[in-house]
Each structure stands twice: as C-alpha cells, then as structure tokens.
C-alpha atoms as a PDB file:
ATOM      1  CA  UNK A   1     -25.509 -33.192  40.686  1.00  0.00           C
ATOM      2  CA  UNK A   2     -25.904 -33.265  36.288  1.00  0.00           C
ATOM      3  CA  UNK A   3     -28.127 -35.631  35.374  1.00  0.00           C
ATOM      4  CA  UNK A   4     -26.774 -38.216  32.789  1.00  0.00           C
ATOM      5  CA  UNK A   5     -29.259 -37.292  30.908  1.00  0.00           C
ATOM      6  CA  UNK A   6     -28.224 -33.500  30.878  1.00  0.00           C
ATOM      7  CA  UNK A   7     -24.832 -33.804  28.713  1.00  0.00           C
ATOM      8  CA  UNK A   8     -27.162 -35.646  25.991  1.00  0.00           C
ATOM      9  CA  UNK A   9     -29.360 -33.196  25.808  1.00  0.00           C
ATOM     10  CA  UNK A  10     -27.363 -30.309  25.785  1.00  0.00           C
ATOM     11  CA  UNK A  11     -25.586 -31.969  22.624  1.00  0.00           C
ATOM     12  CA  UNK A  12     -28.507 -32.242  21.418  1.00  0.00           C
ATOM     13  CA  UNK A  13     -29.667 -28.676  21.602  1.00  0.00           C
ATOM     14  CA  UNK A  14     -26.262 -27.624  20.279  1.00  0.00           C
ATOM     15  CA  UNK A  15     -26.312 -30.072  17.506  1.00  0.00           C
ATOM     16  CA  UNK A  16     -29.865 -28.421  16.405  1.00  0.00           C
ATOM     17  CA  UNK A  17     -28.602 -25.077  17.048  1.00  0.00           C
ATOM     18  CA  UNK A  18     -25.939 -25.326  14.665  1.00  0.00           C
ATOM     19  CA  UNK A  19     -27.888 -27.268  12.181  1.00  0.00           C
ATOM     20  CA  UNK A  20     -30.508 -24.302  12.270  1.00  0.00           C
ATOM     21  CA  UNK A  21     -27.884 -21.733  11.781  1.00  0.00           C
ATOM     22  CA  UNK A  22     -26.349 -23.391   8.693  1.00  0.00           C
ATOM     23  CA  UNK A  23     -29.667 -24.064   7.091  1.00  0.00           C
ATOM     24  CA  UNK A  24     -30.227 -20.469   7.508  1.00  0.00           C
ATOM     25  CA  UNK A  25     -26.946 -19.287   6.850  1.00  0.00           C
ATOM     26  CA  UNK A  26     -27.575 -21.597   3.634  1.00  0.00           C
ATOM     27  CA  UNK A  27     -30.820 -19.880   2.384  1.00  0.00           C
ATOM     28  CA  UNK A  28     -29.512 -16.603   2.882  1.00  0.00           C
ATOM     29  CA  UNK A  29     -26.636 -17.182   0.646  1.00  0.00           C
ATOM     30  CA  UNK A  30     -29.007 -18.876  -1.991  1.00  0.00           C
ATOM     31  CA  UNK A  31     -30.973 -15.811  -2.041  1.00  0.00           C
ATOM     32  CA  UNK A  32     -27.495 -13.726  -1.901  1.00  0.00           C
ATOM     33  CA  UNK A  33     -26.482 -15.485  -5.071  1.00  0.00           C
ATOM     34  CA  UNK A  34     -29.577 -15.123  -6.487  1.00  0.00           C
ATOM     35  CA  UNK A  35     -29.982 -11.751  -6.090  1.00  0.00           C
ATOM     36  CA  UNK A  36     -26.588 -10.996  -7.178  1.00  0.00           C
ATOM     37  CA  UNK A  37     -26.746 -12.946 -10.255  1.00  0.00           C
ATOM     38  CA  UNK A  38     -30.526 -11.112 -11.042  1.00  0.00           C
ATOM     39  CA  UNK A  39     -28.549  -7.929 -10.601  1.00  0.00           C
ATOM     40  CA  UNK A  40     -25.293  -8.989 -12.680  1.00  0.00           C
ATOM     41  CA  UNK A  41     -28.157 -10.009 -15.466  1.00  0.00           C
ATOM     42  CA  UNK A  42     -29.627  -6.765 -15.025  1.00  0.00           C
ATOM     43  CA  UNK A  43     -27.139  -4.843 -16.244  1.00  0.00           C
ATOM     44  CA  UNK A  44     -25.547  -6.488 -19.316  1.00  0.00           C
ATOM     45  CA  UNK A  45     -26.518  -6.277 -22.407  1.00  0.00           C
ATOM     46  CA  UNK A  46     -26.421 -10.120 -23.841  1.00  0.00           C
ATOM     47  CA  UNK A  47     -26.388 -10.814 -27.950  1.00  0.00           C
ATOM     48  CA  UNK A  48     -26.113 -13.582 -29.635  1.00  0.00           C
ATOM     49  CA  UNK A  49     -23.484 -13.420 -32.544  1.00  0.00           C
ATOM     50  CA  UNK A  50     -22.159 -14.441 -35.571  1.00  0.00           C
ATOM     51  CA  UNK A  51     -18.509 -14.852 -36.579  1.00  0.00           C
ATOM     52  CA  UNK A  52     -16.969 -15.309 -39.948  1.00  0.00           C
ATOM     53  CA  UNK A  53     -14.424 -17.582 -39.406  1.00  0.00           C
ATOM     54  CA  UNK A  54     -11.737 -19.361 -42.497  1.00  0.00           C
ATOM     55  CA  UNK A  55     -14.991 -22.238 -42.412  1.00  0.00           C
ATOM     56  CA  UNK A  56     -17.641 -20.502 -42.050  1.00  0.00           C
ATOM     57  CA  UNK A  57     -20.118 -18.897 -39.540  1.00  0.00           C
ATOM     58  CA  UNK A  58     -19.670 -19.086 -35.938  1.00  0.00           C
ATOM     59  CA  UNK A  59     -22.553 -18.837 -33.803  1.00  0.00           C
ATOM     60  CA  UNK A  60     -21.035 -17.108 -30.514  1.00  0.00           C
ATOM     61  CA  UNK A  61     -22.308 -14.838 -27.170  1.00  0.00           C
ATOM     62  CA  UNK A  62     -21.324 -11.475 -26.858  1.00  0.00           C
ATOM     63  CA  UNK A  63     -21.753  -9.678 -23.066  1.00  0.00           C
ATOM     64  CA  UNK A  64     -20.853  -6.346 -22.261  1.00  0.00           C
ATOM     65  CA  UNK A  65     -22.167  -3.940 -19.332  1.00  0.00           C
ATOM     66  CA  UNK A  66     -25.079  -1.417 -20.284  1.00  0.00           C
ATOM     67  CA  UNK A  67     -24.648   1.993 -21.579  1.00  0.00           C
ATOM     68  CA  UNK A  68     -22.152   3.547 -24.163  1.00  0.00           C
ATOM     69  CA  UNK A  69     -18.885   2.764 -23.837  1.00  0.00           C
ATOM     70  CA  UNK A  70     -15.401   0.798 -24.213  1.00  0.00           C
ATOM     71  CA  UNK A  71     -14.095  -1.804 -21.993  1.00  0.00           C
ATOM     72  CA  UNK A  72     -11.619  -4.361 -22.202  1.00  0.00           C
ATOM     73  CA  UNK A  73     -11.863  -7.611 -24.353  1.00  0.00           C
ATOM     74  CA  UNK A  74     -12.015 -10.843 -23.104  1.00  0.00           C
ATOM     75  CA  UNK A  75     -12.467 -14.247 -24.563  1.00  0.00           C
ATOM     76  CA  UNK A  76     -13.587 -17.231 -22.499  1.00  0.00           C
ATOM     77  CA  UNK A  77     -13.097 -20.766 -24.268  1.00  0.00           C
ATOM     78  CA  UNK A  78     -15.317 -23.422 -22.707  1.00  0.00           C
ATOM     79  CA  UNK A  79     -14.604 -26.895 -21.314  1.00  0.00           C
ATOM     80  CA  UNK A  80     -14.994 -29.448 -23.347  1.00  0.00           C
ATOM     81  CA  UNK A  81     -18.969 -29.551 -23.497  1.00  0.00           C
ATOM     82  CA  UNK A  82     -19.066 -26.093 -25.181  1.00  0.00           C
ATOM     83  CA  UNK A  83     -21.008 -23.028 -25.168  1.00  0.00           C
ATOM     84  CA  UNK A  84     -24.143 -24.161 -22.772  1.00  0.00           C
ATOM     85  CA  UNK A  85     -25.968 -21.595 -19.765  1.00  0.00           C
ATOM     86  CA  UNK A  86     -23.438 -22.221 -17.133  1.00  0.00           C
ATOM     87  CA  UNK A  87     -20.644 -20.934 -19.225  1.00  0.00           C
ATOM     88  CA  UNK A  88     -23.184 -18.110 -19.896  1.00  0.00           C
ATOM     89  CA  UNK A  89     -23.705 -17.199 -16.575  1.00  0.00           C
ATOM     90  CA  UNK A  90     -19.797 -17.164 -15.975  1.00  0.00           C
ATOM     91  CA  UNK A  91     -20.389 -14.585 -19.275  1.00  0.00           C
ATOM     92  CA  UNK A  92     -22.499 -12.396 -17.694  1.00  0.00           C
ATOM     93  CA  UNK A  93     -20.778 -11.925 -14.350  1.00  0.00           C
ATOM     94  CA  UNK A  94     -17.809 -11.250 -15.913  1.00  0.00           C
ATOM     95  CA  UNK A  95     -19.391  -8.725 -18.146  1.00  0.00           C
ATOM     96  CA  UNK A  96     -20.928  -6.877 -14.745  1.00  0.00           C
ATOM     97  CA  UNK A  97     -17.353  -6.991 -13.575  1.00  0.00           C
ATOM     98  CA  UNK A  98     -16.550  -4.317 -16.768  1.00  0.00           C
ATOM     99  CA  UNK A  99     -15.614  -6.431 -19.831  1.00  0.00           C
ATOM    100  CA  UNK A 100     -16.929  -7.662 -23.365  1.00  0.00           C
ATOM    101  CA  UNK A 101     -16.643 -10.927 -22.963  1.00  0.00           C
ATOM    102  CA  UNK A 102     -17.118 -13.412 -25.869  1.00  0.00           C
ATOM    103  CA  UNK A 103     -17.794 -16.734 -25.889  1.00  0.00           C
ATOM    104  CA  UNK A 104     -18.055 -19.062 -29.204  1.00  0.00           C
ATOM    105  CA  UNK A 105     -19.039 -22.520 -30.073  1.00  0.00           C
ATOM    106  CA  UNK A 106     -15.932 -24.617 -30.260  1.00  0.00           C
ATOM    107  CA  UNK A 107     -18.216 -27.123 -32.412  1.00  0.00           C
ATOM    108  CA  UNK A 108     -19.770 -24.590 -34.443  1.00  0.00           C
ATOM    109  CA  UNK A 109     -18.882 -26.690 -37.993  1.00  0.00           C
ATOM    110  CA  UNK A 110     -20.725 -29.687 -36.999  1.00  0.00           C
ATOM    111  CA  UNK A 111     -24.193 -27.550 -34.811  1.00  0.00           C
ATOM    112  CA  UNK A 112     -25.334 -24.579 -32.875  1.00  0.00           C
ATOM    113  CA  UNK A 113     -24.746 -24.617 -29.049  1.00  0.00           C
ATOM    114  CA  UNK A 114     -26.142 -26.244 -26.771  1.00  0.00           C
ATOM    115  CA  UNK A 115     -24.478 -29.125 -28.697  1.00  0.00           C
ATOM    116  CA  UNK A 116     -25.348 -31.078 -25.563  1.00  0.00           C
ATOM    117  CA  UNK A 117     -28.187 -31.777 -23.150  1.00  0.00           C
ATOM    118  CA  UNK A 118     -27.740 -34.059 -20.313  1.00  0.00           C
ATOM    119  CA  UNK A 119     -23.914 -36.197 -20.581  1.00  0.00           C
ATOM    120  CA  UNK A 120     -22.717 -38.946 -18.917  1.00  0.00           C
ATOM    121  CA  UNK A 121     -18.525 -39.030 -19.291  1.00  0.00           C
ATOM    122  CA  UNK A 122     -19.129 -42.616 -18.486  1.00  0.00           C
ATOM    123  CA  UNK A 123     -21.460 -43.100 -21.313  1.00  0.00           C
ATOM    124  CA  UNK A 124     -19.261 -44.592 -24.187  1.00  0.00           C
ATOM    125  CA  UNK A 125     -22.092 -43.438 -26.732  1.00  0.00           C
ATOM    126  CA  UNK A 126     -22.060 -39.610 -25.661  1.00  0.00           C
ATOM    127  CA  UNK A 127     -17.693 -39.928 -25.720  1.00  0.00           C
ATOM    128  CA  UNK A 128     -18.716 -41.499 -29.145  1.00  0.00           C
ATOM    129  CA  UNK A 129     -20.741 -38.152 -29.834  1.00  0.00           C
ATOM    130  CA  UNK A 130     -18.204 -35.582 -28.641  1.00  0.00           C
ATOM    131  CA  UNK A 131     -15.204 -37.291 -30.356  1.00  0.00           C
ATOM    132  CA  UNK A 132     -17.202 -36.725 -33.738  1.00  0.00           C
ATOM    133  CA  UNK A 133     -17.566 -33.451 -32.405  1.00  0.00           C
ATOM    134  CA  UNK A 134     -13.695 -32.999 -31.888  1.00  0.00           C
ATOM    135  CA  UNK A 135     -12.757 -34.202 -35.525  1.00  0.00           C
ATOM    136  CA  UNK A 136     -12.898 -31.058 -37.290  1.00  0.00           C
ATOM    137  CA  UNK A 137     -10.962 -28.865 -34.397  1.00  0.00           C
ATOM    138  CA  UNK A 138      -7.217 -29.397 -36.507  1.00  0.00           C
ATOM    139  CA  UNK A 139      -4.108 -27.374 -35.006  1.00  0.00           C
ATOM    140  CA  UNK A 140      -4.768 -25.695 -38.394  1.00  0.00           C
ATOM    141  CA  UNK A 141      -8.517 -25.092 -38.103  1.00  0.00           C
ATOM    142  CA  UNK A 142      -8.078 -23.703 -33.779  1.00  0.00           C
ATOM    143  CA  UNK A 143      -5.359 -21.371 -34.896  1.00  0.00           C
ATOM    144  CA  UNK A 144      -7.709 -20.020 -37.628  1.00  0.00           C
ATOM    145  CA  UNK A 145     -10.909 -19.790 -34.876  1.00  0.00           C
ATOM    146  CA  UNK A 146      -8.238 -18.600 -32.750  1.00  0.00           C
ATOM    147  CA  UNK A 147      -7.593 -15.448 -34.544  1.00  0.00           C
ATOM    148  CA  UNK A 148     -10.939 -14.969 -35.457  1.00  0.00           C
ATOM    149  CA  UNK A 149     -12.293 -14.497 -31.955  1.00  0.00           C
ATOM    150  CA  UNK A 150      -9.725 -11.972 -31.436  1.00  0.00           C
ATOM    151  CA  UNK A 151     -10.393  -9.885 -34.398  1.00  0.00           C
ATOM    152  CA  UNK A 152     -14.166 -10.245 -33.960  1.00  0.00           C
ATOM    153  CA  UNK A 153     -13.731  -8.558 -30.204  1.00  0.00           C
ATOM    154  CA  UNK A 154     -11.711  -5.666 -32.342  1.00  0.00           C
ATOM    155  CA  UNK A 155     -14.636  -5.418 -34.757  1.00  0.00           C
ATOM    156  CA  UNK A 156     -17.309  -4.747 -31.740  1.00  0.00           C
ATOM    157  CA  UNK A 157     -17.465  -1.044 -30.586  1.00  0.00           C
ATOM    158  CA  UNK A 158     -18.399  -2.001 -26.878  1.00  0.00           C
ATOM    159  CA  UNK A 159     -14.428  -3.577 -26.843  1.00  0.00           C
ATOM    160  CA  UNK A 160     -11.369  -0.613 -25.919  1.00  0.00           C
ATOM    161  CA  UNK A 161      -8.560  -0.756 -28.492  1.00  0.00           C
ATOM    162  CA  UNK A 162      -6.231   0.663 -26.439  1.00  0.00           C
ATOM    163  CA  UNK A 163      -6.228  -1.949 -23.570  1.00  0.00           C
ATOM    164  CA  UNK A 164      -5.217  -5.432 -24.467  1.00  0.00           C
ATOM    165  CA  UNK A 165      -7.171  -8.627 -24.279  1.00  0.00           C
ATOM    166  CA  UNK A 166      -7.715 -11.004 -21.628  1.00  0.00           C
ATOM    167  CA  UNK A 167      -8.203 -14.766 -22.404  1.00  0.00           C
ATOM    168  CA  UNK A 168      -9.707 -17.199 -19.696  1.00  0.00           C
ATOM    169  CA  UNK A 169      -9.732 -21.227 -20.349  1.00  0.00           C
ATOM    170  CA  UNK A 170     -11.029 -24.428 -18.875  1.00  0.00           C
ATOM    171  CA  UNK A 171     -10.508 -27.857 -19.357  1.00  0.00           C
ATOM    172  CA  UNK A 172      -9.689 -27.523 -23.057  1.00  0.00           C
ATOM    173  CA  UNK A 173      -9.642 -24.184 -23.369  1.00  0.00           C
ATOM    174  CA  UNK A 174      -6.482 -24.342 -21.184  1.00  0.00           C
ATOM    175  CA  UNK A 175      -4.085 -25.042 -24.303  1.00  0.00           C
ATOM    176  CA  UNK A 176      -6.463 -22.461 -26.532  1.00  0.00           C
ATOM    177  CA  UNK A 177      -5.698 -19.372 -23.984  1.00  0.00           C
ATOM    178  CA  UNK A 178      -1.939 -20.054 -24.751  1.00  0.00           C
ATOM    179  CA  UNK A 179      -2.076 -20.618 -28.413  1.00  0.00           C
ATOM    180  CA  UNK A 180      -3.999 -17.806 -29.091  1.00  0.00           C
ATOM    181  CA  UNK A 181      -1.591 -15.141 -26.446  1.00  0.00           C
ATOM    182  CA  UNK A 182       1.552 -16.583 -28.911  1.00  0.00           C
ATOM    183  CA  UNK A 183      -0.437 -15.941 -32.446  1.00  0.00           C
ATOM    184  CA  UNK A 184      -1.386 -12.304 -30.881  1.00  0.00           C
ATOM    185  CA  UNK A 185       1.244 -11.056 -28.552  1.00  0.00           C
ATOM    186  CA  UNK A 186       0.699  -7.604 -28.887  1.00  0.00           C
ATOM    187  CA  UNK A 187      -2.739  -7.497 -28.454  1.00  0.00           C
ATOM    188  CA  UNK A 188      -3.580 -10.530 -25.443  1.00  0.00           C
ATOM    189  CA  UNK A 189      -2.752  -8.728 -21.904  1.00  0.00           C
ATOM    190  CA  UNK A 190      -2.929 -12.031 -20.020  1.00  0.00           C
ATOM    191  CA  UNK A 191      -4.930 -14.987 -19.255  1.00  0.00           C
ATOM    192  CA  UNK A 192      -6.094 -17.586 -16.852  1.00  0.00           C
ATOM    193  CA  UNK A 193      -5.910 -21.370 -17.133  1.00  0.00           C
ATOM    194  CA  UNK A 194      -8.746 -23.226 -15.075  1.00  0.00           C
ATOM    195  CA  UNK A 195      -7.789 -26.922 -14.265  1.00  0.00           C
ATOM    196  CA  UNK A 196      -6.636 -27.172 -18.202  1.00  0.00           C
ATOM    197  CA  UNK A 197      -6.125 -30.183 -20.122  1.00  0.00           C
ATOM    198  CA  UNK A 198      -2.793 -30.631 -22.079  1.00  0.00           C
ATOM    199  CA  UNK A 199      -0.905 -27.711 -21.451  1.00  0.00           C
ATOM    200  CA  UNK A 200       1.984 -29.555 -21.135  1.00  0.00           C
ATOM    201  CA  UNK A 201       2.626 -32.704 -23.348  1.00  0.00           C
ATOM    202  CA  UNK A 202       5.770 -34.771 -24.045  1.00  0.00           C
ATOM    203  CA  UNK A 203       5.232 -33.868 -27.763  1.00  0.00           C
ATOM    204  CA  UNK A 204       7.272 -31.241 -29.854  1.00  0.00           C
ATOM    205  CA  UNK A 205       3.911 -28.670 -30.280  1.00  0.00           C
ATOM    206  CA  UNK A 206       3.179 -28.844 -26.455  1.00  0.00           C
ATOM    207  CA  UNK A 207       1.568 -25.861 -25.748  1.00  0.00           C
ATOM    208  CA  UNK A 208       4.163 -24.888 -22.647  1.00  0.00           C
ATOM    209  CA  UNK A 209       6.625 -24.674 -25.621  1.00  0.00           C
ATOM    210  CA  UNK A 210       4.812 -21.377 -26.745  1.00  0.00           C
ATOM    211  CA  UNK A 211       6.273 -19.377 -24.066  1.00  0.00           C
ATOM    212  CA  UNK A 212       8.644 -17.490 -25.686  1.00  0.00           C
ATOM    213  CA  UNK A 213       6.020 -16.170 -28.170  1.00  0.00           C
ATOM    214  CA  UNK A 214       3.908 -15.236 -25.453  1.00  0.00           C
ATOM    215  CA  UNK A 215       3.965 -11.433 -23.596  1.00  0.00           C
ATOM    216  CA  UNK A 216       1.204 -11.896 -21.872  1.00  0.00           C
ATOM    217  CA  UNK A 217       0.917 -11.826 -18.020  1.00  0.00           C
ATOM    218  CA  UNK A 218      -0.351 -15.501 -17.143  1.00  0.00           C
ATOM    219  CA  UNK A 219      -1.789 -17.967 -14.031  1.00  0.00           C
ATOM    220  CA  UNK A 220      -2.157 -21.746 -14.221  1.00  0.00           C
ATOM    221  CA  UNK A 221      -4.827 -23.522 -11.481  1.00  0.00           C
ATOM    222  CA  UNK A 222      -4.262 -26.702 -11.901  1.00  0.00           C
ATOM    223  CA  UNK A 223      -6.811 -29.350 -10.286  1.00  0.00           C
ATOM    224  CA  UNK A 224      -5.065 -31.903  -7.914  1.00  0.00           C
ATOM    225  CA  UNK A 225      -5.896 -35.022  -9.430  1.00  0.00           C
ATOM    226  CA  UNK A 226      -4.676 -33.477 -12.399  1.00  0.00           C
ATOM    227  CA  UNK A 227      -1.642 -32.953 -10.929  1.00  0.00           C
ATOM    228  CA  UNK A 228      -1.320 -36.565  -9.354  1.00  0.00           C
ATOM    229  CA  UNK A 229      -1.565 -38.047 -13.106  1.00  0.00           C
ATOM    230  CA  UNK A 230       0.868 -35.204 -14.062  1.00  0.00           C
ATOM    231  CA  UNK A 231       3.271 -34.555 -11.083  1.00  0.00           C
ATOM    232  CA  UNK A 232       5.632 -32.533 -13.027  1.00  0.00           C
ATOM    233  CA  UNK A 233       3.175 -30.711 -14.839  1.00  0.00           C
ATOM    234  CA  UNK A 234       3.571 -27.054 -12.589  1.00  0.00           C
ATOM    235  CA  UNK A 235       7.216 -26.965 -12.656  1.00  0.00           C
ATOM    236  CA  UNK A 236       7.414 -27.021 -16.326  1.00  0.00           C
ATOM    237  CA  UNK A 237       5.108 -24.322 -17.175  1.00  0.00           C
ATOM    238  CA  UNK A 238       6.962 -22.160 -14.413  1.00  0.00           C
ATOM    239  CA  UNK A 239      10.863 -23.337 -15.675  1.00  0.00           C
ATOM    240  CA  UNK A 240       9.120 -22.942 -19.487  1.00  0.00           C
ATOM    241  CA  UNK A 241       7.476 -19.122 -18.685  1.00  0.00           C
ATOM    242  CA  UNK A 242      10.793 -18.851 -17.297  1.00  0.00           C
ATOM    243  CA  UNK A 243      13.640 -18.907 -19.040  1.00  0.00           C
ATOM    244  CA  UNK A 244      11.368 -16.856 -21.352  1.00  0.00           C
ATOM    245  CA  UNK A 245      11.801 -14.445 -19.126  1.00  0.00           C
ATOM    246  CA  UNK A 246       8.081 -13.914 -18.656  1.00  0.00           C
ATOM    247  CA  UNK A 247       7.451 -15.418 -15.333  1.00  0.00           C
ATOM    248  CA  UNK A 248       4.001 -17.003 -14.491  1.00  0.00           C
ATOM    249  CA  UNK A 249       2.358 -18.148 -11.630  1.00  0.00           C
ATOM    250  CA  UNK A 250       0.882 -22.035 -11.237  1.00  0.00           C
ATOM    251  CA  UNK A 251      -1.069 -23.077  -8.227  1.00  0.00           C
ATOM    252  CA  UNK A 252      -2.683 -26.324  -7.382  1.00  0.00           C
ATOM    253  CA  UNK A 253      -6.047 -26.347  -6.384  1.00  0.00           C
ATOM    254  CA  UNK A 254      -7.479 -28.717  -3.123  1.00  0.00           C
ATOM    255  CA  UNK A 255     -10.208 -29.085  -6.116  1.00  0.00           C
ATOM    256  CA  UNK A 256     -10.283 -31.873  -8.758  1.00  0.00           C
ATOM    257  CA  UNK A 257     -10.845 -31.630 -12.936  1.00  0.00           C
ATOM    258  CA  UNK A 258     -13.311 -29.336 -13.692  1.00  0.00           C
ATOM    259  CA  UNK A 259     -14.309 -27.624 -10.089  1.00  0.00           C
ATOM    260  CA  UNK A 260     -14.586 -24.134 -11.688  1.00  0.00           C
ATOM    261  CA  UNK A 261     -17.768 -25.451 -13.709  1.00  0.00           C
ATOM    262  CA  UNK A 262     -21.223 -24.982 -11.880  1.00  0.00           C
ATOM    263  CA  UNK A 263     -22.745 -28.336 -12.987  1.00  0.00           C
ATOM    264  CA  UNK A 264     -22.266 -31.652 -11.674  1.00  0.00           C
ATOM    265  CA  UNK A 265     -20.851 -33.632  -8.513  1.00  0.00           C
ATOM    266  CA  UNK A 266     -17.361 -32.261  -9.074  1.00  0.00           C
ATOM    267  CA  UNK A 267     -18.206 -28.356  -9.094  1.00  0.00           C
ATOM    268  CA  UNK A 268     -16.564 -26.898  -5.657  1.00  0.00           C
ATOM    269  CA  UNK A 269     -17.908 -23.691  -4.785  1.00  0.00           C
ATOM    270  CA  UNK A 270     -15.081 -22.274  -2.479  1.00  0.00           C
ATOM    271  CA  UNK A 271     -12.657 -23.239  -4.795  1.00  0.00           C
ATOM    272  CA  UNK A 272     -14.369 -22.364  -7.793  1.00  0.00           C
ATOM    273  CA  UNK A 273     -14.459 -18.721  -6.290  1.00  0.00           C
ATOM    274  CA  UNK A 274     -11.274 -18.364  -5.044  1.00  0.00           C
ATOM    275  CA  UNK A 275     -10.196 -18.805  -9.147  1.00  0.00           C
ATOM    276  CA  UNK A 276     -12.642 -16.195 -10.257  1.00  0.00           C
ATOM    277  CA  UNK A 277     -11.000 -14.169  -7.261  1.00  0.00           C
ATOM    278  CA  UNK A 278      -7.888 -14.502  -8.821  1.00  0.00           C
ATOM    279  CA  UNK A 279      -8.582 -14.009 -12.436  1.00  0.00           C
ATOM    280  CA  UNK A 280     -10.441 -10.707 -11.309  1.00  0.00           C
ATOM    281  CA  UNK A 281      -7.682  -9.747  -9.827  1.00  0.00           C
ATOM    282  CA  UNK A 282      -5.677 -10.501 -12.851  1.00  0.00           C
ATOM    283  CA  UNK A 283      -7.564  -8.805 -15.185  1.00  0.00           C
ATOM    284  CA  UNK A 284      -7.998  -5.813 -13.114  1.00  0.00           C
ATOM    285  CA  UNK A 285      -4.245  -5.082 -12.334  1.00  0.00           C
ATOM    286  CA  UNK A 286      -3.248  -6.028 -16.125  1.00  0.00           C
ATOM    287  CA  UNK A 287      -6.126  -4.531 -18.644  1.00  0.00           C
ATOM    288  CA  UNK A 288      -5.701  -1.185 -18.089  1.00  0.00           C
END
C-alpha cells in the first residue's frame, strides 16, 4: 500500500526535475545566443557613417558581412527611441544574414544617437523630450531623409545594384518603409512592417493610400493590442494592397506594441523571432 506521503513526494521530485531541466535548458540557450551573436559580430564589418541629407549631416550605421563583395541593400528605420545598441544588434545579425544594412538617426537635426538613455513612456517629461525631438520630422523633411537613405546605400560599394532594396520598420518606422517603397518603386524589392504605428489613418495622406505607387513585395505584423484599438486596421491594408493589384500579407501577432524590440517588459522572444523568421524569409525569396 502507497504511502500518502508517496504522491507528494513524487510531485515533488518531478516538480524539481523539470525546474532543473528548464534552468538548464535556459543557460544553454543564453550561452547559444551568446555565442551566436559573438559569431554574427565576428564577421561584419560595422562603420559609423555620415549622410548628406537636404538639412544637413546624418550620423548613421552601416553593417555589411566581411570580405569583398556586393549584397543586397537594406534599410532598417527604428522605433520611436532611435538609433540605440539594440537596434544595432538587430544591424548586425542581419548583416551576418548577407546584407548592408543601414540604419540612421531619425533625430539627427536636433543630436547624435543615442538620443536617449534610460525612458519611462509614463514619464510626461521624457514624452516632453521626444515630442521636441519629433518637431523637425515634416512629411516634407521624411520624404527628403527618405530618399537620402536610399541613395546613400547606392553610393556604398559593399551594396549590389542589380538587386533591389529591402526596407524593414518598427513602431514608426512602419509608415517610413511604405513612404519610402512609393518615392522609389523601382529600386525597393519589399519590406516588413513590425507592430507599426499609423499605417493606416482616417486622413487623406494615410500611408495605406500609397499602395498603388508601391511595387514592392510587402508583410504587415501587427501587435494585438494594436489591433484591438484598431480592429479594422488589417483588412484595409490587404483590400488597399489589393485593388492595387499588389497583394500583401498582414498577420496579427499573440504579441503586443513593440515585442520585436529586445528591451523592456514588453519584448517577447518567441514572437519577436518568428518576425525575423519571416522577414528572412522575405528578403531571401525577393532580393535576388
């Protein structure tokens, strides 16, 4: 006969066996990521830049893989914080992946990146800070930076001119990704929008109104309490792409505003990967 002490116990020994297996499982994949991330590092080449832009000089990063050669462009537009180390890790592993990737300072008028150090969203004195930031980024002014970026990545040897661009955007660079694929249609291949802010508006310029000016190939993941404030917001940017007649694919995320972004409480590792998954997979198929 079990003693009633027996069931407790052998709960017990499972609960501790499967606590020791995920705390090892979760060290090993520490190390995993930090050894990949050594190696991604390893081999590409990282500069820091300057653009001449319609204002002035941009201060920018430039990442490409090691040795001689031409790969594919890509620009990556920040969320709303700017240029900062996460965004230049994301740099670098897409660089290991095969591609120049550049990525400027949004806020390059007002100060050099960082622009930030630690920020509270809560914090009505750092909003006060990062709307000052925002004054000088016009419709007029983005579509000038816009075009810039572009022809900077045309200017830099390490960039093939016979493949077209790739654009990837979070947060705010959501709308920038689309501007920029209608101002150069011939030369962006496609591009990813990562939980983006005001792609879709109820105002004449909404950026979902570019679609007919765009060629490129395209994927919207939208974060689900975006969506909840926005319910409508996926089925217009698929009925907008099209009756272009350039079809794109929108997909919300189990994830909420800014998951793709390695920093903070918010950041959601499974998720975050499954988008670099599919912008990999994107790029690959498209720029070639």
């Amino acid at each position: 006969m079990m003693n009633s002490d027996e069931p407790t116990k052998a709960a017990a020994d499972s609960h501790d066996f499967s606590r020791r297996n995920f705390v090892t499982l979760a060290v090993a994949t520490g190390v995993a990521l930090a050894t990949t991330a050594r190696a991604q590092a390893a081999d590409v080449v990282e500069t820091d830049v300057m653009i001449k832009t319609a204002d002035g000089m941009a201060d920018a990063a430039l990442f490409h893989p090691k040795g001689t050669g031409e790969w594919p462009g890509v620009v990556l537009f920040t969320s709303a914080l700017g240029l900062r180390p996460t965004f230049r890790d994301m740099g670098r592993r897409l660089a290991a992946n095969g591609y120049t990737v550049l990525i400027p300072n949004p806020f390059y008028r007002t100060r050099k990146a960082p622009v930030f150090g630690a920020f509270d969203f809560g914090n009505p004195a750092d909003m006060a800070k990062l709307k000052e930031l925002m004054q000088p980024l016009t419709p007029e002014a983005i579509r000038h930076d816009e075009l810039a970026w572009v022809a900077y990545l045309d200017s830099v040897g390490a960039v093939s001119k016979k493949i077209r661009m790739g654009l990837v955007g979070y947060c705010m660079g959501g709308p920038l990704v689309m501007q920029t694929a209608a101002l150069a249609p011939d030369r962006i291949g496609v591009f990813c929008s990562f939980h983006g802010g005001g792609v879709v508006t109820d105002k004449p310029d909404s950026p979902h109104l570019l679609a007919p000016k765009i060629k490129a190939k395209s994927y919207f993941g939208i974060a689900t309490n975006d969506a909840a404030r926005q319910p409508d917001q996926k089925e217009k940017l698929i009925a907008a792409f099209a009756a272009a007649g350039n079809p794109t694919q929108a997909e919300i995320y189990p994830a909420n505003h800014g998951w793709c972004v390695n920093e903070g409480s918010v950041y959601d590792e499974a998720q975050a990967e499954r988008a670099w998954s599919v912008m990999l997979n994107m790029f690959k198929t498209t720029l070639v």
